[in-house]
C-alpha atoms as a PDB file:
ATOM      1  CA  UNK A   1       0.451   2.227 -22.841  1.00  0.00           C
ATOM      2  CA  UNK A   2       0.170  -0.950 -20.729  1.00  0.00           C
ATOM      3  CA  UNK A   3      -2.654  -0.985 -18.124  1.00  0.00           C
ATOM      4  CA  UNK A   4      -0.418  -1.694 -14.985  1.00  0.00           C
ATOM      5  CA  UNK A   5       2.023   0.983 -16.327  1.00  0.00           C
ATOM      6  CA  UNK A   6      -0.483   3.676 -16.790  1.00  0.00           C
ATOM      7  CA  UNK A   7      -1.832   3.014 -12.911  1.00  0.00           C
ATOM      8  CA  UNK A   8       1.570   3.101 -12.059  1.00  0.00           C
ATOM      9  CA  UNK A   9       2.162   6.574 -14.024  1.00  0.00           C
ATOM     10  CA  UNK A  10      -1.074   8.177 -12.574  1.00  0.00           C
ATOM     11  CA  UNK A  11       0.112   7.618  -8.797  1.00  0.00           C
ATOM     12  CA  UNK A  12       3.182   8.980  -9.385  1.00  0.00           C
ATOM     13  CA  UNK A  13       2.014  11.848 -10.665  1.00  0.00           C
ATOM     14  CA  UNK A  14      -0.174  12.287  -7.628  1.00  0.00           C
ATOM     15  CA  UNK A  15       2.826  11.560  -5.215  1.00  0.00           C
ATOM     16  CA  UNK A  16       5.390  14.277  -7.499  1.00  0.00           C
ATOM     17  CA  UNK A  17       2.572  16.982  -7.831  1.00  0.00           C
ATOM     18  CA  UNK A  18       1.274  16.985  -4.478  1.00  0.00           C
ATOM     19  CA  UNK A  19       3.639  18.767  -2.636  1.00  0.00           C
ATOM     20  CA  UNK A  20       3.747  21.271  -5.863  1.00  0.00           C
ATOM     21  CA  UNK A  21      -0.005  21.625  -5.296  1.00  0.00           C
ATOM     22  CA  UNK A  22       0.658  22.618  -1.744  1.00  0.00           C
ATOM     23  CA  UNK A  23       2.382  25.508  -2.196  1.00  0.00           C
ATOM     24  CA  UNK A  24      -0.136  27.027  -4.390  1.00  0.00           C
ATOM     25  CA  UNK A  25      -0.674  29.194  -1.714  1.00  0.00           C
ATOM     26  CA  UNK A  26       2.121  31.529  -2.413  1.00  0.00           C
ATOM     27  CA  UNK A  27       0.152  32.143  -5.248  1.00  0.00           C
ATOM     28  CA  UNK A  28      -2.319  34.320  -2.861  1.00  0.00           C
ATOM     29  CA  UNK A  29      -1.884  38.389  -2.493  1.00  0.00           C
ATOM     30  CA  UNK A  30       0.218  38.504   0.843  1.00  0.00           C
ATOM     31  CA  UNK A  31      -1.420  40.306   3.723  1.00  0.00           C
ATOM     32  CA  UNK A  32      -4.782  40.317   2.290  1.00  0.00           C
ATOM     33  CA  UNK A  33      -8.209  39.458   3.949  1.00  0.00           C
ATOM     34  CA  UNK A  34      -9.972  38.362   0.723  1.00  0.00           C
ATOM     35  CA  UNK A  35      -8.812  37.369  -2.730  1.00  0.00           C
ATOM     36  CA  UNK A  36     -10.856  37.950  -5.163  1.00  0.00           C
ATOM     37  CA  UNK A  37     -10.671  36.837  -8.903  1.00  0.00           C
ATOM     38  CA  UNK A  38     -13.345  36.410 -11.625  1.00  0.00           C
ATOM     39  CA  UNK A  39     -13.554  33.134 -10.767  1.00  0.00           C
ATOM     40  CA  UNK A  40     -13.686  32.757  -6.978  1.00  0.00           C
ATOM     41  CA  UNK A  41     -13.228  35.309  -4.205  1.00  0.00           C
ATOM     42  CA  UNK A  42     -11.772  33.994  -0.865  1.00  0.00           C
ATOM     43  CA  UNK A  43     -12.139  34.998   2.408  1.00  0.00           C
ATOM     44  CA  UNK A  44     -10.003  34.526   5.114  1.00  0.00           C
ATOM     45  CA  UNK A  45     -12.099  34.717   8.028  1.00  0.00           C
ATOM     46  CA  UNK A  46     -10.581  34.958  11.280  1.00  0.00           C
ATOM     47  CA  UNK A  47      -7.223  33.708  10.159  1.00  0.00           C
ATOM     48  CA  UNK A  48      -4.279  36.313   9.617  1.00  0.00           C
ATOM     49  CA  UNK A  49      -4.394  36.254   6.012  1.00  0.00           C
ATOM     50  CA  UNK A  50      -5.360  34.571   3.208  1.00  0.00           C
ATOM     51  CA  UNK A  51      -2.001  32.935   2.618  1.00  0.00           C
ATOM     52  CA  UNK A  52      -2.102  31.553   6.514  1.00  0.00           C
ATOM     53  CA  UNK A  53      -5.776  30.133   5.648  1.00  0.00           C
ATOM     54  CA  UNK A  54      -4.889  28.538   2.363  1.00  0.00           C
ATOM     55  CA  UNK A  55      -1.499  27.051   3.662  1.00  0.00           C
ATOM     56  CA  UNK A  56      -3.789  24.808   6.609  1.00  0.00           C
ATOM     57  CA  UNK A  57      -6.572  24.352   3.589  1.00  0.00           C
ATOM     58  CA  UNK A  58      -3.756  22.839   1.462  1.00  0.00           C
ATOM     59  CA  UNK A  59      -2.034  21.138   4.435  1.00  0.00           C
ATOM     60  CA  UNK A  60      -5.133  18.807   5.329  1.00  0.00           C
ATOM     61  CA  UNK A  61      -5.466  18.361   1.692  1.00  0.00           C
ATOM     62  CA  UNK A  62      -2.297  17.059   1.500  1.00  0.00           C
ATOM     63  CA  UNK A  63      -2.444  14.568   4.223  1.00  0.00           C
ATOM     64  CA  UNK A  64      -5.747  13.445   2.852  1.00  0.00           C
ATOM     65  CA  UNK A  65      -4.752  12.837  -0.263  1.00  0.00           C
ATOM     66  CA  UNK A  66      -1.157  10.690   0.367  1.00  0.00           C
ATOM     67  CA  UNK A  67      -3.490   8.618   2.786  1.00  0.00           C
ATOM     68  CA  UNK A  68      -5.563   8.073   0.182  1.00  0.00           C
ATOM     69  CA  UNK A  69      -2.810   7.108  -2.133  1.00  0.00           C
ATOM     70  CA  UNK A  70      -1.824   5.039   0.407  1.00  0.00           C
ATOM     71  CA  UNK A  71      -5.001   3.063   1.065  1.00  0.00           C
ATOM     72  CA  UNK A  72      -5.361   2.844  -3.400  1.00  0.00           C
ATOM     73  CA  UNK A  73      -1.608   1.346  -3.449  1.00  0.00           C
ATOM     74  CA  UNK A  74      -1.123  -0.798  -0.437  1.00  0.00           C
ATOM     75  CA  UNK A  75      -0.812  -4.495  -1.456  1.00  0.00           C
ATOM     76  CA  UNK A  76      -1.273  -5.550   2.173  1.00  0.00           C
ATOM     77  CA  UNK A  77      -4.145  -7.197   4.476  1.00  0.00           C
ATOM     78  CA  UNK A  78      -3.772  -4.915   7.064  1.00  0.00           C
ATOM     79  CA  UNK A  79      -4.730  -1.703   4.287  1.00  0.00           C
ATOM     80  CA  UNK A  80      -8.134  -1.072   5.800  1.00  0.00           C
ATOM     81  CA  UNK A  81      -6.349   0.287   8.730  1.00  0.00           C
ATOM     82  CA  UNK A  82      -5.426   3.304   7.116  1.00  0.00           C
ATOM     83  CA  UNK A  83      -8.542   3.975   7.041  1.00  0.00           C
ATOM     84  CA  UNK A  84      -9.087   5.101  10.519  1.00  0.00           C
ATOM     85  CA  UNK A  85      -6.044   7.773  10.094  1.00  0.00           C
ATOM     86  CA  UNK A  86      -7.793   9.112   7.161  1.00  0.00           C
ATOM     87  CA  UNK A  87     -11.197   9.123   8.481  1.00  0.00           C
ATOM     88  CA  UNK A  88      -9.585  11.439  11.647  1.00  0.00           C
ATOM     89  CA  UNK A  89      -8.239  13.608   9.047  1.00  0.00           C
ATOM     90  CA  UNK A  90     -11.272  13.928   7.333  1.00  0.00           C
ATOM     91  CA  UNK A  91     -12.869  14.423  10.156  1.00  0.00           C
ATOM     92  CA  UNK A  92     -10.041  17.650  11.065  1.00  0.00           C
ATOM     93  CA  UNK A  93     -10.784  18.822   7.892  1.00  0.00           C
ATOM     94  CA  UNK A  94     -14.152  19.398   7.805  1.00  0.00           C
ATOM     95  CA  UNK A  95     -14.198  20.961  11.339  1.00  0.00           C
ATOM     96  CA  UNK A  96     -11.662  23.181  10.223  1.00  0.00           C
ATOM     97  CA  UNK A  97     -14.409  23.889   6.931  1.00  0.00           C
ATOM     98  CA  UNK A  98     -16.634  24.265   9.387  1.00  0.00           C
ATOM     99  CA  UNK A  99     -15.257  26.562  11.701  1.00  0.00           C
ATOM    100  CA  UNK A 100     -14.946  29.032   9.724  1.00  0.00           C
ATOM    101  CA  UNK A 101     -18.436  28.632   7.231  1.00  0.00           C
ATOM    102  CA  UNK A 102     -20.541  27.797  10.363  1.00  0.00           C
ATOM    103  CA  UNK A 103     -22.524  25.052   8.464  1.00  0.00           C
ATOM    104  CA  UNK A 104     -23.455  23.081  11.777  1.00  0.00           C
ATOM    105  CA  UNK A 105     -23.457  25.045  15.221  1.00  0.00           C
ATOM    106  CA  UNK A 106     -21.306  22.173  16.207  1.00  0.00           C
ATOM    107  CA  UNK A 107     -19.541  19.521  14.099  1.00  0.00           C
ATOM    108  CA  UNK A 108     -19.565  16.110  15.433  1.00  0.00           C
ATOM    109  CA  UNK A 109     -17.821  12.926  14.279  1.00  0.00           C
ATOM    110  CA  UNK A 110     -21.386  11.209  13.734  1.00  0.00           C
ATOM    111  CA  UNK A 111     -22.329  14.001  11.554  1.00  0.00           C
ATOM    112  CA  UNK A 112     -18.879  14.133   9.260  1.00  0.00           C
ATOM    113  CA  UNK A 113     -19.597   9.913   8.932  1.00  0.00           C
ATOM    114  CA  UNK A 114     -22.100  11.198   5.707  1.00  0.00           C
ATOM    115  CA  UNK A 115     -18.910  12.838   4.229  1.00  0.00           C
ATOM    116  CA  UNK A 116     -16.418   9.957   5.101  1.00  0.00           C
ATOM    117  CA  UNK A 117     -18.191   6.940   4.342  1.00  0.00           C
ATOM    118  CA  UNK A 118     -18.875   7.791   0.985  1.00  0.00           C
ATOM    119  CA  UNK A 119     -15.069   8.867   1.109  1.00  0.00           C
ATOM    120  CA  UNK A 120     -13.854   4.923   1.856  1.00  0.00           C
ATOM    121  CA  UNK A 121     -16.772   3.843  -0.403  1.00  0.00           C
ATOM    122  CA  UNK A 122     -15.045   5.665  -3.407  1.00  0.00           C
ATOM    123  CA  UNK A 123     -11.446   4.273  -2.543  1.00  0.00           C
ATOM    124  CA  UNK A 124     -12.604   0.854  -2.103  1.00  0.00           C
ATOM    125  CA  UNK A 125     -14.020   1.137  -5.889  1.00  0.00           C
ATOM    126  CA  UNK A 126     -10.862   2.769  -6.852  1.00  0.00           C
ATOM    127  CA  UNK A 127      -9.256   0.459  -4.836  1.00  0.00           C
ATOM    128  CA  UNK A 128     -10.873  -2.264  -6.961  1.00  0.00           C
ATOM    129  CA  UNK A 129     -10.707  -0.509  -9.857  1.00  0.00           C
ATOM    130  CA  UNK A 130      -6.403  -0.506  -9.574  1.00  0.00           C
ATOM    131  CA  UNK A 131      -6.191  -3.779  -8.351  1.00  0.00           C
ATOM    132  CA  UNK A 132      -3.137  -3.194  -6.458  1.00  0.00           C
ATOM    133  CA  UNK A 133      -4.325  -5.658  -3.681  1.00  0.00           C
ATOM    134  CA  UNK A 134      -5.629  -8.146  -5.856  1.00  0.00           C
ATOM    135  CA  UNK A 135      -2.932  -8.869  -8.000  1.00  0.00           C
ATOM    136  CA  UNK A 136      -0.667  -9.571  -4.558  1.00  0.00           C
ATOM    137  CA  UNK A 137      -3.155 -12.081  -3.954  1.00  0.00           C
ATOM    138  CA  UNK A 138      -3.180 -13.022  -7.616  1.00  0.00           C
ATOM    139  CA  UNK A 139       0.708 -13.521  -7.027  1.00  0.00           C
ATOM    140  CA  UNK A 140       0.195 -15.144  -3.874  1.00  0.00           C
ATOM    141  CA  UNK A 141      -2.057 -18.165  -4.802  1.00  0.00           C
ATOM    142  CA  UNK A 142      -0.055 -18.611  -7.886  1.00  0.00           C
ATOM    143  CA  UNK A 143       2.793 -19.404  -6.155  1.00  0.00           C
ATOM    144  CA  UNK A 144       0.972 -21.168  -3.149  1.00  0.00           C
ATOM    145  CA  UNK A 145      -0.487 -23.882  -6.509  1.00  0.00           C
ATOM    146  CA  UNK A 146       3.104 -24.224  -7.814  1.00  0.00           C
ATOM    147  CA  UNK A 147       3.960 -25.453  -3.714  1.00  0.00           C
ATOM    148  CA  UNK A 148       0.944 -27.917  -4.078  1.00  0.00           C
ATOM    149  CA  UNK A 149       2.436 -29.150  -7.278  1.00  0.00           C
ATOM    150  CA  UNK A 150       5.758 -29.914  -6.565  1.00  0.00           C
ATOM    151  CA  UNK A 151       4.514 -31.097  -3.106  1.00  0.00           C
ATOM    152  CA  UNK A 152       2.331 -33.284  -4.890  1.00  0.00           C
ATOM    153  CA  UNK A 153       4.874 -34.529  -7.321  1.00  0.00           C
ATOM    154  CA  UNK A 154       6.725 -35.316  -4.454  1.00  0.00           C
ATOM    155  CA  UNK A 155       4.589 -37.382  -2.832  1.00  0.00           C
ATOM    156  CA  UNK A 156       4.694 -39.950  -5.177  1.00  0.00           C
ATOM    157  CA  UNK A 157       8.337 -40.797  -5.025  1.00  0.00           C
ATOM    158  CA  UNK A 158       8.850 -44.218  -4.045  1.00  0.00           C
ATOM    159  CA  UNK A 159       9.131 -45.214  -0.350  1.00  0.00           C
ATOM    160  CA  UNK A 160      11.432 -48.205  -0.607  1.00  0.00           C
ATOM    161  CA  UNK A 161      13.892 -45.581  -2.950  1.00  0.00           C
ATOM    162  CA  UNK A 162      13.519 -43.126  -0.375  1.00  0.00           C
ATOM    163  CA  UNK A 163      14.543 -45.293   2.321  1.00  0.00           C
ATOM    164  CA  UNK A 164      17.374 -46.602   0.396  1.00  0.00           C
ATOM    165  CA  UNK A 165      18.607 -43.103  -0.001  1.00  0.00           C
ATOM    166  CA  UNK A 166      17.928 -41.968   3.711  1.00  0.00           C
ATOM    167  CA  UNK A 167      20.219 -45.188   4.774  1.00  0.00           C
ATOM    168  CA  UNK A 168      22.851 -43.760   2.129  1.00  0.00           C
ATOM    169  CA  UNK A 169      23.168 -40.372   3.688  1.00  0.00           C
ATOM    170  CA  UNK A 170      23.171 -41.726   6.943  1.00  0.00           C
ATOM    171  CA  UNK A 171      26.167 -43.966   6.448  1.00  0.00           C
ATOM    172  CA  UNK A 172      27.921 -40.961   5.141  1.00  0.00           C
ATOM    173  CA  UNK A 173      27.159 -38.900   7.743  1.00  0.00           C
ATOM    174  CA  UNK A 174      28.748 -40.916   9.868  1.00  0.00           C
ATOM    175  CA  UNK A 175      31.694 -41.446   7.935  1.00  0.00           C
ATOM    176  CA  UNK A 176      32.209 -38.073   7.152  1.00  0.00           C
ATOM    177  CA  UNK A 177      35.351 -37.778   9.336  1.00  0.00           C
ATOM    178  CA  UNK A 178      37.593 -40.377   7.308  1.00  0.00           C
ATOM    179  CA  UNK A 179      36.574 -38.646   4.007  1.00  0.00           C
ATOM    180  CA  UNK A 180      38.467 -36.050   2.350  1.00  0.00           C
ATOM    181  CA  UNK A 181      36.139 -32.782   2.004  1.00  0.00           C
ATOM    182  CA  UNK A 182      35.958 -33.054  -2.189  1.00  0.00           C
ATOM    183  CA  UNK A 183      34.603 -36.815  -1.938  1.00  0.00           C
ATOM    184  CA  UNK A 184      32.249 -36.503   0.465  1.00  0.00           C
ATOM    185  CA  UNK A 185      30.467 -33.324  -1.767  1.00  0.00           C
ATOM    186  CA  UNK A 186      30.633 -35.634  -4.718  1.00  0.00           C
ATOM    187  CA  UNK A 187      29.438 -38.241  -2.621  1.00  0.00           C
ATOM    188  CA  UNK A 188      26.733 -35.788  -1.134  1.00  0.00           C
ATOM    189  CA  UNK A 189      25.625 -34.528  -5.109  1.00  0.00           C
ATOM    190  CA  UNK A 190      24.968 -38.185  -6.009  1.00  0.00           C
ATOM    191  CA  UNK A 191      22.388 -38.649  -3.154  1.00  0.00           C
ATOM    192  CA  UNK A 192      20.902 -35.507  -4.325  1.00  0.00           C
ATOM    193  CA  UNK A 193      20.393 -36.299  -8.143  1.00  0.00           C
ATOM    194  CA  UNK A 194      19.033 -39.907  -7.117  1.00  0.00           C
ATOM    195  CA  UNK A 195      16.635 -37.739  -5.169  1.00  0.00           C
ATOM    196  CA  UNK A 196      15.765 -35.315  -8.191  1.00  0.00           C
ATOM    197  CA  UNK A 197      15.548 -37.972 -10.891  1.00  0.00           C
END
């Protein structure tokens, strides 16, 4: 599979399954306290249930992740913006891990920074890695050298031709009124292919 295609094929497989990964919470015993498997037991804490605890838990996921997706995908300047919506949400996040594991007596933006920045560190690599941005830019010098060429193939027509031309439209601009509509377009698309050749 192509290389742009497959980076293509992996975001939109975040985008379609993310909203299917959010409602793995119905997947939780209704009007229990703790879920417990083999693998993991869960405990709701102070929330209602453990259905009411997973649904904010996959909620703030959610949000983190499509802002993420956003930040990996956006061929814009302005990108790093984004960042400052998903840093709060981070941020909401892991007071809302916090409140209810009691890791820190109190959570403060300065202390979630060791979380985030290493966070935005990550999606600038992947950022890099995808080259979403890049080949914009790619796009947009490309086309800003073709400019430079044909401006600079322009500016060696020849001045006295030029002028010759510029006198040429000028007389039949102003003798546009005693010319019948189909003549003075002929007229017109002979100036231009003097011009072009």
């Amino acid at each position: 599979m192509d290389r742009e295609l497959s980076k293509d094929v992996i975001v939109i497989f975040l985008v379609i399954a993310s909203p299917f990964g959010f409602f793995l919470y119905l997947l939780s015993p209704n009007d229990a306290q703790i879920w417990s498997t083999k693998y993991f037991v869960i405990d709701a804490g102070y929330f209602e249930d453990i259905q009411n605890f997973l649904w904010i838990f996959n909620y703030k996921l959610l949000v983190i992740l499509l802002i993420s997706i956003w930040f990996l995908t956006c061929k814009n300047w302005w990108r790093l913006v984004v960042l400052i919506p998903l840093s709060f949400e981070i941020y909401k996040f892991l007071s809302f891990i916090n409140d209810r594991n009691n890791y820190f007596s109190d959570l403060d933006f300065n202390i979630s920074l060791f979380i985030i920045i290493p966070y935005c560190l990550s999606l600038f690599t992947l950022s890099k890695l995808f080259g979403y941005y890049s080949k914009k830019n790619n796009s947009k010098s490309e086309l800003h050298n073709e400019i430079n060429n044909q401006m600079n193939e322009l500016s060696r027509f020849r001045k006295k031709e030029f002028k010759y031309i510029d006198k040429e439209f000028k007389a039949l601009k102003t003798h546009k009124d005693y010319l019948e509509s189909k003549e003075y377009l002929s007229r017109l698309i002979r100036l231009r292919d003097k011009l072009s050749s």
